[in-house]
N, C-alpha and C. Protein backbone atom coordinates (compact mmCIF):
# COMPACT_ATOMS: atom_id res chain seq x y z
N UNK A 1 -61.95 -52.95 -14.91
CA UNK A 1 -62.69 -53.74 -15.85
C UNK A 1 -64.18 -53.78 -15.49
N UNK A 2 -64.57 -53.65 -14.15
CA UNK A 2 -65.93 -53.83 -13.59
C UNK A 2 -66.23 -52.53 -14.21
N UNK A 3 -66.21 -51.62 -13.82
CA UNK A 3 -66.70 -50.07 -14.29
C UNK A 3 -66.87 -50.20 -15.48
N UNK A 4 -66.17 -50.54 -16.31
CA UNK A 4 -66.24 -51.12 -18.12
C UNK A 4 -67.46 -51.22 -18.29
N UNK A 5 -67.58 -52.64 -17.81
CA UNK A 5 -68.79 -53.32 -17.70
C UNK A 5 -70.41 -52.58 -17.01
N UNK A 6 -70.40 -52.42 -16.37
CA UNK A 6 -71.38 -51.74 -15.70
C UNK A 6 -71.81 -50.09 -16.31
N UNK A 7 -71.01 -49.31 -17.04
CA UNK A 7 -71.24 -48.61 -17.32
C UNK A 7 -71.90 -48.51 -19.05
N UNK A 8 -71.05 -49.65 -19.42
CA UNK A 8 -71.46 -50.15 -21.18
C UNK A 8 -73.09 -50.63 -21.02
N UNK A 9 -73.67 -51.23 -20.03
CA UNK A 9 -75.15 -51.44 -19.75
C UNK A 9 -75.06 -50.43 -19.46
N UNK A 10 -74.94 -48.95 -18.56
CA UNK A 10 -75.68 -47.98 -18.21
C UNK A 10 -76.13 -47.29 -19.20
N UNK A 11 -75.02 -47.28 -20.43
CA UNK A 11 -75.48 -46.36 -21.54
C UNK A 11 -76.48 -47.33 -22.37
N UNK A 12 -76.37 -48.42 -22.59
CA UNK A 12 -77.63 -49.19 -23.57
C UNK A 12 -79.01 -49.05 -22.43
N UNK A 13 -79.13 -48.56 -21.40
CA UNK A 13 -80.38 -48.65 -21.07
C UNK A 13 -80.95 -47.57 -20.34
N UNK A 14 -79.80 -46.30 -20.45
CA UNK A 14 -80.53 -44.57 -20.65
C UNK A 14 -80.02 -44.29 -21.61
N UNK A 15 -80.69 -42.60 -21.92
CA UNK A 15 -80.43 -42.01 -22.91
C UNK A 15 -79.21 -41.50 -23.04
N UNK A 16 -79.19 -41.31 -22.13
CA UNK A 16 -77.54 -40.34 -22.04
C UNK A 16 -77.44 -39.78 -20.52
N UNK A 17 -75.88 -39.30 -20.46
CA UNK A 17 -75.06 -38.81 -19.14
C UNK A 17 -74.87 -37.43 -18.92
N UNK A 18 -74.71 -36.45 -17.93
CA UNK A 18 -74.72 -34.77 -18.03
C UNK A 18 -73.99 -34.95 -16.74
N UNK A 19 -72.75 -34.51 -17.24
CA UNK A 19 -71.98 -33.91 -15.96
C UNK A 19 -72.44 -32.99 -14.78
N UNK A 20 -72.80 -33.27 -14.13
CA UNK A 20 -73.24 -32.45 -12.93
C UNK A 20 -72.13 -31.45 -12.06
N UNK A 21 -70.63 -31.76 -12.33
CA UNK A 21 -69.71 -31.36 -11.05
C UNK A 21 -68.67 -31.59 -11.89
N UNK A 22 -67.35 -30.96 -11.26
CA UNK A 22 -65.66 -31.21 -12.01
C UNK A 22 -65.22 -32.65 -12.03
N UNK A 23 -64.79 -33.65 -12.38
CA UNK A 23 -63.93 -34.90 -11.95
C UNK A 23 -63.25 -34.56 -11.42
N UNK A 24 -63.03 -35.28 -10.15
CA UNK A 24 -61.88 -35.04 -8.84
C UNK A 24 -60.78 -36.55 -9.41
N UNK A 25 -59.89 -36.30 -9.78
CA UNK A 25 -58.70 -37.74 -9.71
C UNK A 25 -58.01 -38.06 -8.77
N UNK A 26 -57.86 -39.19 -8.47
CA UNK A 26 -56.79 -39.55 -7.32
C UNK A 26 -55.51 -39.25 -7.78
N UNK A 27 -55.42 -38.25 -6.54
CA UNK A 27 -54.21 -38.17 -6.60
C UNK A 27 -52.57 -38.92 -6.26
N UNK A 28 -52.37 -39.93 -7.32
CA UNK A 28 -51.53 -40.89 -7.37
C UNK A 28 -50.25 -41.18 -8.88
N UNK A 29 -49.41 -41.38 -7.99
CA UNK A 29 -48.91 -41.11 -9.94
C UNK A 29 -48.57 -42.82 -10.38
N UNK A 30 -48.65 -43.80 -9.85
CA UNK A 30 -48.99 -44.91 -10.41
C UNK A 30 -50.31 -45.58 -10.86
N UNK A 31 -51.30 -45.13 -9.95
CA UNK A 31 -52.65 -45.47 -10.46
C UNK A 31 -53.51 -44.36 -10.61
N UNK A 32 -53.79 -44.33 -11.86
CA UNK A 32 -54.75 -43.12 -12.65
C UNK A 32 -56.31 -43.50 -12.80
N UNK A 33 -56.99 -42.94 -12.13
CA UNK A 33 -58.38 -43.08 -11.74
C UNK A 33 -58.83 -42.00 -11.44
N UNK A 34 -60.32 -41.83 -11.09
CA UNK A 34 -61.63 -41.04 -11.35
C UNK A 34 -61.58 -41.10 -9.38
N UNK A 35 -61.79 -39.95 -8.72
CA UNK A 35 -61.87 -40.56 -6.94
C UNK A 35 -63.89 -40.00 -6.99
N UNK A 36 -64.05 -39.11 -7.61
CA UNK A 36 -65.50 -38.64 -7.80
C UNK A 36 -65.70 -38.05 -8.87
N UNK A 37 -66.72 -38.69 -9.75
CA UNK A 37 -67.77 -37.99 -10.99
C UNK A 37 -68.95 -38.06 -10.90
N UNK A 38 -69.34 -36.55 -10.64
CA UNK A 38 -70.96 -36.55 -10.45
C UNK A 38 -71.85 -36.27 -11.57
N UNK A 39 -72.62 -37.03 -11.90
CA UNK A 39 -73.39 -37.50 -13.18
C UNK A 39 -74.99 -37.32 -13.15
N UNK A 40 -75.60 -36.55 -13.81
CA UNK A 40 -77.49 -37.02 -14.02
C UNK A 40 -77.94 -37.77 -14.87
N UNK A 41 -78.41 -39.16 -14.76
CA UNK A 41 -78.62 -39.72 -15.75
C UNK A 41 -80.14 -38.99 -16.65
N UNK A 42 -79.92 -39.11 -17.57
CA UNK A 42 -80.83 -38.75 -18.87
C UNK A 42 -82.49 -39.39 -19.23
């Protein structure tokens, strides 16, 4: 829910996001998540 949040302000106050790198996921099969996304902000 924090990431929600924090990222819904990231986009109202740049232009935009550019993937820099692959998404790495944790590897877990009950909890589905992001473990690294590398991003340039805009």
């Amino acid at each position: 829910m924090e990431i929600k949040i924090a990222l819904q302000e990231l986009i109202k106050r740049f232009d935009g996001f550019e993937l820099t790198g692959k998404p790495e996921w944790m590897p877990n099969n009950r909890l589905l998540g992001l473990r690294k996304l590398e991003i340039k902000i805009i």
